[in-house]
PDB file of N, CA and C in Angstrom:
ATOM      1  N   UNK A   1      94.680  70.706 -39.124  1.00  0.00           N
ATOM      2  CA  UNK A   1      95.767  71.506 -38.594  1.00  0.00           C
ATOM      3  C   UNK A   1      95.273  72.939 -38.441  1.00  0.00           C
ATOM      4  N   UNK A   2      95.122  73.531 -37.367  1.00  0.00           N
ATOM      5  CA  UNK A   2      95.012  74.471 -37.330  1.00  0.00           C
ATOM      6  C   UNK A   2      96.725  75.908 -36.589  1.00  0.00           C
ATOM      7  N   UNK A   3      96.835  76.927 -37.040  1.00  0.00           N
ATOM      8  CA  UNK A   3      98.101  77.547 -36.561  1.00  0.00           C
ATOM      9  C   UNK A   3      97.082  78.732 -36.642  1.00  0.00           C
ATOM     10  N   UNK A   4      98.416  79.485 -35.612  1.00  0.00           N
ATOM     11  CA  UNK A   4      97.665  80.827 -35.366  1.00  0.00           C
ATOM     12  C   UNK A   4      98.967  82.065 -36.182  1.00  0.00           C
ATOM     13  N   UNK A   5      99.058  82.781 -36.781  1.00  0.00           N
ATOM     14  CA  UNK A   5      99.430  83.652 -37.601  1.00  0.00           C
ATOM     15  C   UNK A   5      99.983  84.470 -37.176  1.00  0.00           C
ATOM     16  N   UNK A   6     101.173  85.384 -37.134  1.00  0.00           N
ATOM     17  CA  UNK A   6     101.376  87.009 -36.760  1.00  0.00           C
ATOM     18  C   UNK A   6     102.244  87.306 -37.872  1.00  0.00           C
ATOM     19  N   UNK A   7     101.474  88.085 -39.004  1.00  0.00           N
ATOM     20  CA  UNK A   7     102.322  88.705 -40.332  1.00  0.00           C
ATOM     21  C   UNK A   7     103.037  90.217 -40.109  1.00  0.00           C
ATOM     22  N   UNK A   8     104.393  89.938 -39.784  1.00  0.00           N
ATOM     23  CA  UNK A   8     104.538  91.343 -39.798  1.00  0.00           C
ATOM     24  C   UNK A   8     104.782  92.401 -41.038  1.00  0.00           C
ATOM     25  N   UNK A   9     104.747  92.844 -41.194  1.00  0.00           N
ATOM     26  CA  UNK A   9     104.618  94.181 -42.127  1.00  0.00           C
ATOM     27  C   UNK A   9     105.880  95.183 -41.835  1.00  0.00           C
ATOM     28  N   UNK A  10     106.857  95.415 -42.965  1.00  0.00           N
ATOM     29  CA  UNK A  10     107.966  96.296 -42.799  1.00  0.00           C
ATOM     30  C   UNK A  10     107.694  97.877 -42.224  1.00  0.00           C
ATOM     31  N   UNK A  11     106.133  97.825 -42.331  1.00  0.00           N
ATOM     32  CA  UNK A  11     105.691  99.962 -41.772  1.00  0.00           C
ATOM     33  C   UNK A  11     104.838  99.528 -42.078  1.00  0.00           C
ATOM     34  N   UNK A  12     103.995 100.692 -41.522  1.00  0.00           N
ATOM     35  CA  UNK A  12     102.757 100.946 -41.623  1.00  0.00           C
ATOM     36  C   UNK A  12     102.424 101.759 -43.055  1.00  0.00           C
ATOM     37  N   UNK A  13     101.603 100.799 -44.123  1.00  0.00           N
ATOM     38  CA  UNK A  13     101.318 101.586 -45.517  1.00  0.00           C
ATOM     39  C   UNK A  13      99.702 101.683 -45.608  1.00  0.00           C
ATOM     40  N   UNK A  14     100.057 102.537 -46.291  1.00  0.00           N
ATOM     41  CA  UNK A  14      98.453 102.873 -46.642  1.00  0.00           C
ATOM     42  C   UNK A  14      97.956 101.979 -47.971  1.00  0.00           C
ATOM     43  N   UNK A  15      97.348 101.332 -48.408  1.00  0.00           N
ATOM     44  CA  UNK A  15      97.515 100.286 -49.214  1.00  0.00           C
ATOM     45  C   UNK A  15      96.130 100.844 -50.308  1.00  0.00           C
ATOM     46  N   UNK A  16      96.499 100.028 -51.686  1.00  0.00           N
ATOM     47  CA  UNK A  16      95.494 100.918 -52.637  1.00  0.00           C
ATOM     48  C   UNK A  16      94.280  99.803 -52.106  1.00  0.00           C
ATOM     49  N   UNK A  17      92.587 100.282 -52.320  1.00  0.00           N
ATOM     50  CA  UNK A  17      91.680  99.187 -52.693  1.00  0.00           C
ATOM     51  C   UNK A  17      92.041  97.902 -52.878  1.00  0.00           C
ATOM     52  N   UNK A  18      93.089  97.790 -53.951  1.00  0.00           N
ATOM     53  CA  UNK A  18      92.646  97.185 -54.852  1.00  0.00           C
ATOM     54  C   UNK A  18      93.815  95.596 -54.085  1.00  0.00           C
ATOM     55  N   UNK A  19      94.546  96.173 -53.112  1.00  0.00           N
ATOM     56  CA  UNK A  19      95.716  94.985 -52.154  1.00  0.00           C
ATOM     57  C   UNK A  19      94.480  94.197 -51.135  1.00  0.00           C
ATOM     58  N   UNK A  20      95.572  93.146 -51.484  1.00  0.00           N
ATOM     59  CA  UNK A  20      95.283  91.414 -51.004  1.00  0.00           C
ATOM     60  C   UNK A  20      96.155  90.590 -50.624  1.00  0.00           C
ATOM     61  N   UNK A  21      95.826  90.450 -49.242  1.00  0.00           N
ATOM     62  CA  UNK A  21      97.229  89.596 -48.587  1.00  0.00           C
ATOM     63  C   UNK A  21      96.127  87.953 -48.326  1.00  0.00           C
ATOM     64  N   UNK A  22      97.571  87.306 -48.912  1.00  0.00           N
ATOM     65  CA  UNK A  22      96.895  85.758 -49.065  1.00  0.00           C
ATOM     66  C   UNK A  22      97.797  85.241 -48.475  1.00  0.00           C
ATOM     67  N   UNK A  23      96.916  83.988 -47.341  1.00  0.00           N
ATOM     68  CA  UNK A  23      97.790  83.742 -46.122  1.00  0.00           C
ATOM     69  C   UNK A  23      97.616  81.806 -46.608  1.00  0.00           C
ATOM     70  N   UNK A  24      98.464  80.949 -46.608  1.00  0.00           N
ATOM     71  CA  UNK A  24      98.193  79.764 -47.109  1.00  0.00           C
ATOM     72  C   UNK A  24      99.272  78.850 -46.346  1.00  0.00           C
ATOM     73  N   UNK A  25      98.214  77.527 -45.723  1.00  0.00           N
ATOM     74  CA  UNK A  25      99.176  76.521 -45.362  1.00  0.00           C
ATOM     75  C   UNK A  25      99.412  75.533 -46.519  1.00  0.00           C
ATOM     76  N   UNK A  26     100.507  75.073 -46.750  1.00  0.00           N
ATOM     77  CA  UNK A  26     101.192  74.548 -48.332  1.00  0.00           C
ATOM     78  C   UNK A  26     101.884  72.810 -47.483  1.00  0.00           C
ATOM     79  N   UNK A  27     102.163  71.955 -48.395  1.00  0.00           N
ATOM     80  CA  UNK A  27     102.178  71.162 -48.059  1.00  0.00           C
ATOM     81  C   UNK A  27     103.557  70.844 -49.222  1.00  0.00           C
ATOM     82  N   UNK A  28     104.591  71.106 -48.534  1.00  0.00           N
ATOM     83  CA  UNK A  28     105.594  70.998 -49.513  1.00  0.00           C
ATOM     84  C   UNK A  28     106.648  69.804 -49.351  1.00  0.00           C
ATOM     85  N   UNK A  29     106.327  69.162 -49.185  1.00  0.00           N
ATOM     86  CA  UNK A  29     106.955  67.961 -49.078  1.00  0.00           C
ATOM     87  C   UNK A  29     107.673  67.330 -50.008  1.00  0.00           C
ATOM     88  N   UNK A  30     107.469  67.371 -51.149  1.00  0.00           N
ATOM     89  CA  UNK A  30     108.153  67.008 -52.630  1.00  0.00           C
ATOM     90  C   UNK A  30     109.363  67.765 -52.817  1.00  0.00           C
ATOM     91  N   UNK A  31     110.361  67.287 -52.853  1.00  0.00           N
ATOM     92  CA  UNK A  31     111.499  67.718 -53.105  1.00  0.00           C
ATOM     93  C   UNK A  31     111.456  69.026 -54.766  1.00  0.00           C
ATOM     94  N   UNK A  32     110.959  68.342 -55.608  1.00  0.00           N
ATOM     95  CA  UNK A  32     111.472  69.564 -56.750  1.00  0.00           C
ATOM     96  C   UNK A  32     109.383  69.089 -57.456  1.00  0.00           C
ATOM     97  N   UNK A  33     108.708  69.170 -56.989  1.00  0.00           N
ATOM     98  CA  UNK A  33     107.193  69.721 -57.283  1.00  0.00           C
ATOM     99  C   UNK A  33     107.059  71.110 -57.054  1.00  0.00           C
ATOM    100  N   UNK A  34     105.894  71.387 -57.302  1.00  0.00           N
ATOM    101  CA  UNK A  34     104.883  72.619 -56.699  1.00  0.00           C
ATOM    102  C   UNK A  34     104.119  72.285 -55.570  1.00  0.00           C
ATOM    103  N   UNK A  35     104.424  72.785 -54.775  1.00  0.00           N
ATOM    104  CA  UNK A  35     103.632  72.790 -53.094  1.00  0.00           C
ATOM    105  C   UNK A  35     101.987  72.482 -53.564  1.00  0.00           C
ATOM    106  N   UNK A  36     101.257  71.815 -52.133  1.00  0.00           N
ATOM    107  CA  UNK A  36     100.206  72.028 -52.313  1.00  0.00           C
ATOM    108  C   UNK A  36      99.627  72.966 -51.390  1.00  0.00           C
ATOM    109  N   UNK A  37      98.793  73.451 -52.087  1.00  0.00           N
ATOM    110  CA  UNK A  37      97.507  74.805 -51.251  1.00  0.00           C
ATOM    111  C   UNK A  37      96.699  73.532 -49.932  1.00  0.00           C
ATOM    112  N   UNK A  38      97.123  73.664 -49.048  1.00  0.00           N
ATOM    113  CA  UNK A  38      96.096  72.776 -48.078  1.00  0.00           C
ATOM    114  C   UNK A  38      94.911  73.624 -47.212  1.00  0.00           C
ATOM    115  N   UNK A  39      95.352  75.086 -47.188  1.00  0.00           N
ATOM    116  CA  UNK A  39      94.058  76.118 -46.299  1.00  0.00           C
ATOM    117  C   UNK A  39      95.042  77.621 -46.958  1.00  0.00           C
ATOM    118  N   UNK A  40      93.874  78.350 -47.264  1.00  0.00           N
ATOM    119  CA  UNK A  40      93.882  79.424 -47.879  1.00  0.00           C
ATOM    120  C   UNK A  40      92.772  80.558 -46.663  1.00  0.00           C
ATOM    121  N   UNK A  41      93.627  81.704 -47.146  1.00  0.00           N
ATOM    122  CA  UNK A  41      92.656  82.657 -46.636  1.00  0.00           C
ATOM    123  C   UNK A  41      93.156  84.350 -47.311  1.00  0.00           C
ATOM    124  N   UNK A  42      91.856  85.051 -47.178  1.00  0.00           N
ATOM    125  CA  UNK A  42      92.873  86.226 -48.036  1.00  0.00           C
ATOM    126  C   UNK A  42      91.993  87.353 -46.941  1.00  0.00           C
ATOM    127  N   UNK A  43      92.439  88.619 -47.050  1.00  0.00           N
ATOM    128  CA  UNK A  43      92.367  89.610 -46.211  1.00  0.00           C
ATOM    129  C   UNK A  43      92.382  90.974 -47.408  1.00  0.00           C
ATOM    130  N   UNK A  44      91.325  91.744 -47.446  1.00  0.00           N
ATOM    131  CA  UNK A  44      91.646  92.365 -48.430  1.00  0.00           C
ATOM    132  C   UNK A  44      92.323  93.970 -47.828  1.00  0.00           C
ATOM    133  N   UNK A  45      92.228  95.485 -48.225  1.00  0.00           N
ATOM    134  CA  UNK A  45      92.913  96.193 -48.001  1.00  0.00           C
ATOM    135  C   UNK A  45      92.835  96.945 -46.204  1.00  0.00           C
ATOM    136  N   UNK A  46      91.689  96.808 -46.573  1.00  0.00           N
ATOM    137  CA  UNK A  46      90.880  97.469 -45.483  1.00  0.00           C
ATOM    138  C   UNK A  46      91.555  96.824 -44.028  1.00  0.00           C
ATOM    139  N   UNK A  47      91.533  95.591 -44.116  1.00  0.00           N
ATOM    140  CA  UNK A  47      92.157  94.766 -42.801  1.00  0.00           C
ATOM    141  C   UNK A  47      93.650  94.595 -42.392  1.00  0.00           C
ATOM    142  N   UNK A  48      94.116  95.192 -43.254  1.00  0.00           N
ATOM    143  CA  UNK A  48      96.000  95.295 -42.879  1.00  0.00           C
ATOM    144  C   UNK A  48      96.142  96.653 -43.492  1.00  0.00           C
ATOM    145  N   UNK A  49      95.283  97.598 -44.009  1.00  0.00           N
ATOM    146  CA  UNK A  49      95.870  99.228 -44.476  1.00  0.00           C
ATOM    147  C   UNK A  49      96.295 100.057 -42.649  1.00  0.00           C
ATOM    148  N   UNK A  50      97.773 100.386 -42.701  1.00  0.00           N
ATOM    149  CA  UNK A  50      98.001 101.394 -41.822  1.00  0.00           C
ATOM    150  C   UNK A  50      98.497 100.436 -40.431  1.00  0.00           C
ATOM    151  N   UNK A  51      98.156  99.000 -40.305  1.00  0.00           N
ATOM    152  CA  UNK A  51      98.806  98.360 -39.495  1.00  0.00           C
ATOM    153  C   UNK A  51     100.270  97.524 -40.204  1.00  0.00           C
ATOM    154  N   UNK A  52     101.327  97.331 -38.605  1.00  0.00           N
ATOM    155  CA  UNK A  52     102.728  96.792 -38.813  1.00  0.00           C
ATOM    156  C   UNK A  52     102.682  95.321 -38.707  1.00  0.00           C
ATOM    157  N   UNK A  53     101.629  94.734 -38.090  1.00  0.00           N
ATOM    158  CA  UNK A  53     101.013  93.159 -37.663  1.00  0.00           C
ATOM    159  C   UNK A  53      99.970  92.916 -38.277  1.00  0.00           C
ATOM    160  N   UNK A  54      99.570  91.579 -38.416  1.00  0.00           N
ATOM    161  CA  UNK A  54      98.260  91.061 -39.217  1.00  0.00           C
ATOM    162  C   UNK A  54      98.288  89.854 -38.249  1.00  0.00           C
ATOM    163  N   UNK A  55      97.409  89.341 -37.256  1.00  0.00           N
ATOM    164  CA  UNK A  55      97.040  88.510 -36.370  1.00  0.00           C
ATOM    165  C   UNK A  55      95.768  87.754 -37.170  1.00  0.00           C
ATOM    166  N   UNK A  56      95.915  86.636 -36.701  1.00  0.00           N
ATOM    167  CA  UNK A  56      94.723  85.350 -37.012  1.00  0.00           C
ATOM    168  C   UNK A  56      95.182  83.918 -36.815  1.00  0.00           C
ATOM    169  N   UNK A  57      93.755  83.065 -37.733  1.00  0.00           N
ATOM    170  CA  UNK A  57      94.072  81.854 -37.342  1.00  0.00           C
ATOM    171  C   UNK A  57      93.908  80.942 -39.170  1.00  0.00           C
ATOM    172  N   UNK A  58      94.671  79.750 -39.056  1.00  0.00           N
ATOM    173  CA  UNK A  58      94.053  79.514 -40.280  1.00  0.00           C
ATOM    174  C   UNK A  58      94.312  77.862 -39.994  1.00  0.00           C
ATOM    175  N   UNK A  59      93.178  77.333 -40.578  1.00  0.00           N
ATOM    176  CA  UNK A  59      93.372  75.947 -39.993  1.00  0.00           C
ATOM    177  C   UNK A  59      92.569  75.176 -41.697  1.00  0.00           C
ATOM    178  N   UNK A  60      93.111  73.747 -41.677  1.00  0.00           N
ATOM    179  CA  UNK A  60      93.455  72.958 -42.862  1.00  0.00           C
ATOM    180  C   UNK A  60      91.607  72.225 -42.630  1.00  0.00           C
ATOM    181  N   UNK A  61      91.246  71.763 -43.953  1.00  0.00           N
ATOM    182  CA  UNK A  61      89.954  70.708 -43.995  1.00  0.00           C
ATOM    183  C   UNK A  61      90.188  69.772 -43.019  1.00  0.00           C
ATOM    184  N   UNK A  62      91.559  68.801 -43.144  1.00  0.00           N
ATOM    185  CA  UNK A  62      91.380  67.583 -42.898  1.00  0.00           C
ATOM    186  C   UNK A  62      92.859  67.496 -42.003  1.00  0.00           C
ATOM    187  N   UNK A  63      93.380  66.507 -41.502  1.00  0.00           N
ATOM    188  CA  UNK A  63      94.717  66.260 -41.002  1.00  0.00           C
ATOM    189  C   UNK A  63      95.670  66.209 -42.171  1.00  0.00           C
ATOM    190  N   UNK A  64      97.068  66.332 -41.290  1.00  0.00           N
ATOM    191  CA  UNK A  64      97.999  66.172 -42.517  1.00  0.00           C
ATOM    192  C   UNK A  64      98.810  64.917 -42.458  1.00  0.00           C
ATOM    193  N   UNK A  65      98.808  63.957 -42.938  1.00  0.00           N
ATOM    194  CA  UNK A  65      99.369  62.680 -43.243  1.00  0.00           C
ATOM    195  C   UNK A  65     100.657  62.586 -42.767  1.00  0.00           C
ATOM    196  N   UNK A  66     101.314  61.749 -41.809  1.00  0.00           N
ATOM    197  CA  UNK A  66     102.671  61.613 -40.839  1.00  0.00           C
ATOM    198  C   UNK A  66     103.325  61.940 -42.007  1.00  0.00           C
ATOM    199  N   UNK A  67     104.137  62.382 -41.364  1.00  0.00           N
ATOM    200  CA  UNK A  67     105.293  62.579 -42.665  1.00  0.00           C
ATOM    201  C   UNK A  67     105.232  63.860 -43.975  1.00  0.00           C
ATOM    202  N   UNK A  68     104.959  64.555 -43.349  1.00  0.00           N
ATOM    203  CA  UNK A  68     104.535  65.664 -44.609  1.00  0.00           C
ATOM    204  C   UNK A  68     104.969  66.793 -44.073  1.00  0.00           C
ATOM    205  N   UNK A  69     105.352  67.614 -44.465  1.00  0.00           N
ATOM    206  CA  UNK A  69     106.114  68.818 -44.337  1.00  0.00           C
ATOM    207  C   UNK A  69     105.036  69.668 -44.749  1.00  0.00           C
ATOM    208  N   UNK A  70     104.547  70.834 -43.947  1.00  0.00           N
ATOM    209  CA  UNK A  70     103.749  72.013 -44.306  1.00  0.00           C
ATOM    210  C   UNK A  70     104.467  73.108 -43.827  1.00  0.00           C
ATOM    211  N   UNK A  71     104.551  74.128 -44.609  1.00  0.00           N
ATOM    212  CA  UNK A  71     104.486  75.252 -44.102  1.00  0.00           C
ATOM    213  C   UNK A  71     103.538  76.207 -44.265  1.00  0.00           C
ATOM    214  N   UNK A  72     103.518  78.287 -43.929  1.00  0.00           N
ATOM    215  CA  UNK A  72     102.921  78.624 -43.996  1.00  0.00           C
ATOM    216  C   UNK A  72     103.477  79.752 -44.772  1.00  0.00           C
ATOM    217  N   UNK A  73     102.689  80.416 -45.753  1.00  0.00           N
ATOM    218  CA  UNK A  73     102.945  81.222 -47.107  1.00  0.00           C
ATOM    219  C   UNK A  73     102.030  82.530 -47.205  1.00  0.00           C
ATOM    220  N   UNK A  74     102.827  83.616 -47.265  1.00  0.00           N
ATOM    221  CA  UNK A  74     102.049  84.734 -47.137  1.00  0.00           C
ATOM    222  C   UNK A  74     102.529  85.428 -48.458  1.00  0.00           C
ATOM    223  N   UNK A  75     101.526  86.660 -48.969  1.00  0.00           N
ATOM    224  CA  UNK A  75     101.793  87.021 -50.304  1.00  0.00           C
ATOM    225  C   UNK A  75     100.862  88.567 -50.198  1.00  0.00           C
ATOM    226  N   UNK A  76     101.470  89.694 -50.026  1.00  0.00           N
ATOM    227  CA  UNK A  76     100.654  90.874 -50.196  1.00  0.00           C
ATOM    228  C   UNK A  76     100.346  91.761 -51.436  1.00  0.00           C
ATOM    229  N   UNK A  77      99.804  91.891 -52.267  1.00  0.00           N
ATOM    230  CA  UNK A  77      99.583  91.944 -53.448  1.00  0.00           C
ATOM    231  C   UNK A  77      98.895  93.208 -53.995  1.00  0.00           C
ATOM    232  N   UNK A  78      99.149  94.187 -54.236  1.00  0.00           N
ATOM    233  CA  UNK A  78      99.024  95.428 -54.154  1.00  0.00           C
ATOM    234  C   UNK A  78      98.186  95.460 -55.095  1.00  0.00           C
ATOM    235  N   UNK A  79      97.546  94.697 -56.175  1.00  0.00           N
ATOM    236  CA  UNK A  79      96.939  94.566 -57.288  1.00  0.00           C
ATOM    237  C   UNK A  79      95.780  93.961 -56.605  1.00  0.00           C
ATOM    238  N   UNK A  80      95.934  93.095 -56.010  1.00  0.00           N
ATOM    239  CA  UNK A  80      94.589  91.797 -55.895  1.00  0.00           C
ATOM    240  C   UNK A  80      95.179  90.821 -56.515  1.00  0.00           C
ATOM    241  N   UNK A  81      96.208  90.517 -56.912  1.00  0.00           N
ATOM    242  CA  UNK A  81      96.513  89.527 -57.921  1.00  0.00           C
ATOM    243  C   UNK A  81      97.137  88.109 -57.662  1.00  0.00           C
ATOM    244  N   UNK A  82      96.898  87.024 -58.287  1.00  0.00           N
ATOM    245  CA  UNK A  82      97.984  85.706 -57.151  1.00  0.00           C
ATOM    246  C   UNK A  82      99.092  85.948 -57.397  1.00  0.00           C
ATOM    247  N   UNK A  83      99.635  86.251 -58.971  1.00  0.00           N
ATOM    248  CA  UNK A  83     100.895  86.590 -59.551  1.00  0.00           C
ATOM    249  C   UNK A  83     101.664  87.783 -58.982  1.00  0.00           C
ATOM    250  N   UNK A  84     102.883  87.472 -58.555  1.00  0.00           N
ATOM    251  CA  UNK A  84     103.820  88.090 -57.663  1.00  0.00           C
ATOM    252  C   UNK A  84     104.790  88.992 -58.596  1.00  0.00           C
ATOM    253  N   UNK A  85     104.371  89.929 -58.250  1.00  0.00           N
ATOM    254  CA  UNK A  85     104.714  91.185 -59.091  1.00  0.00           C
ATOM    255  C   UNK A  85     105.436  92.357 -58.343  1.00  0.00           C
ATOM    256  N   UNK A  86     106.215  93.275 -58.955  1.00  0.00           N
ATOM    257  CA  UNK A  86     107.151  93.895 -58.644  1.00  0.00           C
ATOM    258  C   UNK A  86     106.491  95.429 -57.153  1.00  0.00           C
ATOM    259  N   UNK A  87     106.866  95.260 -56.606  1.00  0.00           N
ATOM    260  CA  UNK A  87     106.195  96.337 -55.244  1.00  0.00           C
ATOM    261  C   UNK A  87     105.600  95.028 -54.437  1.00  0.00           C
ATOM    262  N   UNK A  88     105.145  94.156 -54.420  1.00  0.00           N
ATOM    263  CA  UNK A  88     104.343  93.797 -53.642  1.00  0.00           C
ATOM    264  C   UNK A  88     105.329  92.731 -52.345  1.00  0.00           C
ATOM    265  N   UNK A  89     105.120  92.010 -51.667  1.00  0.00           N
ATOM    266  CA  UNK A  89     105.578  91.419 -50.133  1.00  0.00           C
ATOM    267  C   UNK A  89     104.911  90.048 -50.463  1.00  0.00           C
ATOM    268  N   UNK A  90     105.738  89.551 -50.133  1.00  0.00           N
ATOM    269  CA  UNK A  90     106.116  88.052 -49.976  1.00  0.00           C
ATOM    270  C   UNK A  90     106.960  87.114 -48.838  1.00  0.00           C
ATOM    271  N   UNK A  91     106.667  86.158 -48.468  1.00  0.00           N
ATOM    272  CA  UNK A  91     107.753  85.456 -47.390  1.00  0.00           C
ATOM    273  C   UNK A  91     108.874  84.837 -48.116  1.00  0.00           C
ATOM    274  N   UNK A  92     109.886  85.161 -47.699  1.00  0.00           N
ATOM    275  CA  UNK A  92     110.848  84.606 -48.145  1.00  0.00           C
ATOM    276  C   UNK A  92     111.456  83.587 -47.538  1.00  0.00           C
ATOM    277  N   UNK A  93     110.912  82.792 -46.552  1.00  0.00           N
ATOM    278  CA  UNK A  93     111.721  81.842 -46.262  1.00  0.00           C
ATOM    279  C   UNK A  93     110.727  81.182 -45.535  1.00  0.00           C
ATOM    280  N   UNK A  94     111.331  79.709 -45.108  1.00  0.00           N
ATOM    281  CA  UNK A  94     109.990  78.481 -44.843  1.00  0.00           C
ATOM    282  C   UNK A  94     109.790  78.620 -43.506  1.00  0.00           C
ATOM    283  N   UNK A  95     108.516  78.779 -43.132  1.00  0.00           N
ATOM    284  CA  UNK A  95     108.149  78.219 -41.935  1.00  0.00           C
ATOM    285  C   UNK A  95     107.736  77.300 -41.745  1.00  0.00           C
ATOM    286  N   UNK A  96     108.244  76.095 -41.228  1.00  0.00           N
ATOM    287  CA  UNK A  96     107.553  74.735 -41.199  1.00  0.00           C
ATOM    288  C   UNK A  96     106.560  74.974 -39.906  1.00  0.00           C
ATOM    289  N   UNK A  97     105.796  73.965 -40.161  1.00  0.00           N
ATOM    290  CA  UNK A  97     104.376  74.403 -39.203  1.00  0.00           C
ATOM    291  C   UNK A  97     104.005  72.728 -38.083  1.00  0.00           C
ATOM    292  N   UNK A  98     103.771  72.832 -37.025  1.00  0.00           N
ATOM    293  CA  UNK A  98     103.138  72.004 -36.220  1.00  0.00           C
ATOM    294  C   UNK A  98     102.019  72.315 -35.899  1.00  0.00           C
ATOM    295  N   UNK A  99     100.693  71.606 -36.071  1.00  0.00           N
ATOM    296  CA  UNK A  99      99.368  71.571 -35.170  1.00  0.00           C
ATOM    297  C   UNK A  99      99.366  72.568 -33.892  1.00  0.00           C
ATOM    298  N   UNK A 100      98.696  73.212 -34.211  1.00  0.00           N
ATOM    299  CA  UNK A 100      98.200  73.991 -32.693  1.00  0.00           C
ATOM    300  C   UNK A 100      99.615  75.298 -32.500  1.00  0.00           C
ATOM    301  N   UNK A 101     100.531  75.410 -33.261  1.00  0.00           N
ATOM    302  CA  UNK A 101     101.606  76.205 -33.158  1.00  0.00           C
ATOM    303  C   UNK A 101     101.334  77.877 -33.547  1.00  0.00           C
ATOM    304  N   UNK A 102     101.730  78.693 -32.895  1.00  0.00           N
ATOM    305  CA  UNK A 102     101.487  79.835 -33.431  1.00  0.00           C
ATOM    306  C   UNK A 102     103.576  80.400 -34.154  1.00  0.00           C
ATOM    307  N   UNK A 103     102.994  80.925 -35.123  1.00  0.00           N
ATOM    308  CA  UNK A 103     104.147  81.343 -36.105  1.00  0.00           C
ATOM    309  C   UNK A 103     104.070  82.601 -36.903  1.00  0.00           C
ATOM    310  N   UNK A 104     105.455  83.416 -36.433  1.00  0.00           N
ATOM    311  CA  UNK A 104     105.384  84.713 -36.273  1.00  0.00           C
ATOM    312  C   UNK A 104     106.494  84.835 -38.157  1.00  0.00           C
ATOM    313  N   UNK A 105     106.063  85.435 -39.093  1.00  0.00           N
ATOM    314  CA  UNK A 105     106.309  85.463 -40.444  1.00  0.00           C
ATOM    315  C   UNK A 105     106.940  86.994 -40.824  1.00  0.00           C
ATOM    316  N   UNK A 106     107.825  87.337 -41.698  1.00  0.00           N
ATOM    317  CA  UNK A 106     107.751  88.614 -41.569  1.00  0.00           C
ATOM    318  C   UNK A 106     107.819  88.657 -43.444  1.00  0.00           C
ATOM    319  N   UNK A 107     107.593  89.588 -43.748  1.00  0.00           N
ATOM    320  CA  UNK A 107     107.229  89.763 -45.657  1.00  0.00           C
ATOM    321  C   UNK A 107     108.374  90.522 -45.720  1.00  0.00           C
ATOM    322  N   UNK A 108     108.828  90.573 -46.752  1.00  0.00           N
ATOM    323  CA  UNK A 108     109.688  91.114 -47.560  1.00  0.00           C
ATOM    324  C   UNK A 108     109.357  92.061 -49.210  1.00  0.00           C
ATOM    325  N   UNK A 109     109.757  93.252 -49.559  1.00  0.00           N
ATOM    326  CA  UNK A 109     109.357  93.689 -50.795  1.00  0.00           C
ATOM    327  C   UNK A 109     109.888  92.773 -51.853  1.00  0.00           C
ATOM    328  N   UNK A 110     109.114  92.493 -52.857  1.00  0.00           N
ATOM    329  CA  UNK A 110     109.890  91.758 -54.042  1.00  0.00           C
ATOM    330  C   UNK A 110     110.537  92.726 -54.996  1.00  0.00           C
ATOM    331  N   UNK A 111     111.846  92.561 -55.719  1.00  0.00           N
ATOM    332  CA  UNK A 111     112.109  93.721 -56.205  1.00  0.00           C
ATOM    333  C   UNK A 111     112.756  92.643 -56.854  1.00  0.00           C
ATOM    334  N   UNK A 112     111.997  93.055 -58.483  1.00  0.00           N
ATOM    335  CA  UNK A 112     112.409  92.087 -59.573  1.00  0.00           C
ATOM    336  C   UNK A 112     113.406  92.576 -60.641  1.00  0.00           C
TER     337      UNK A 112
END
C-alpha cells in the first residue's frame, strides 16, 4: 500500500532540535486491541520547522489482507519522543486509507 500524505500544521512554528513528526500507516481493524504499525516514517525538525504543510509518500512492506481497515497516524513531538505529551500535535481523528489514495490530515495540540 502505498498513500501520498499532506500534514497540515496549525502555523508556521519554529520547532526545537530536538521535534519529530512520525507519520504511520496502522492497521486497526480490531475492535478494542492496539493498532498495528504497518509503515512508519519520521521527519525530524529541520523538515517541517517554519512550514504550514508536510507533503510525502509512505507506502507499507507487503499488501494489506481484504478486509482490514488501515489508517494513517501522525504525531509531532516536540521532544523526539513516541510518548504523547503535553504541547505536542497529534491526529485526532481516523483516516481510513485506500491503495494509491492521497490523504490530506490536519494535527491538533494535545492539551492534557
Amino acid at each position: 500500500m502505498k498513500i501520498t500524505y499532506v500534514i497540515q500544521l496549525p502555523s508556521p512554528m519554529q520547532l526545537p532540535e530536538s521535534a519529530k513528526l512520525r507519520i504511520e500507516i496502522r492497521d486497526t481493524s480490531l475492535a478494542d486491541a492496539r493498532s498495528i504499525t504497518l509503515a512508519s516514517k519520521a521527519l525530524d525538525s529541520a523538515a517541517i520547522s517554519g512550514h504550514t504543510t508536510v507533503e510525502g509518500e509512505i507506502e507499507t512492506d507487503s499488501g494489506i489482507a481484504q478486509g482490514r481497515q488501515t489508517t494513517l497516524w501522525a504525531h509531532l513531538s516536540m521532544k523526539g519522543e513516541r510518548k504523547i505529551e503535553r504541547e505536542d500535535y497529534i491526529v485526532t481523528q481516523a483516516y481510513p486509507l485506500i491503495d494509491g489514495m492521497k490523504v490530506v490530515v490536519r494535527l491538533n495540540r494535545v492539551a492534557l
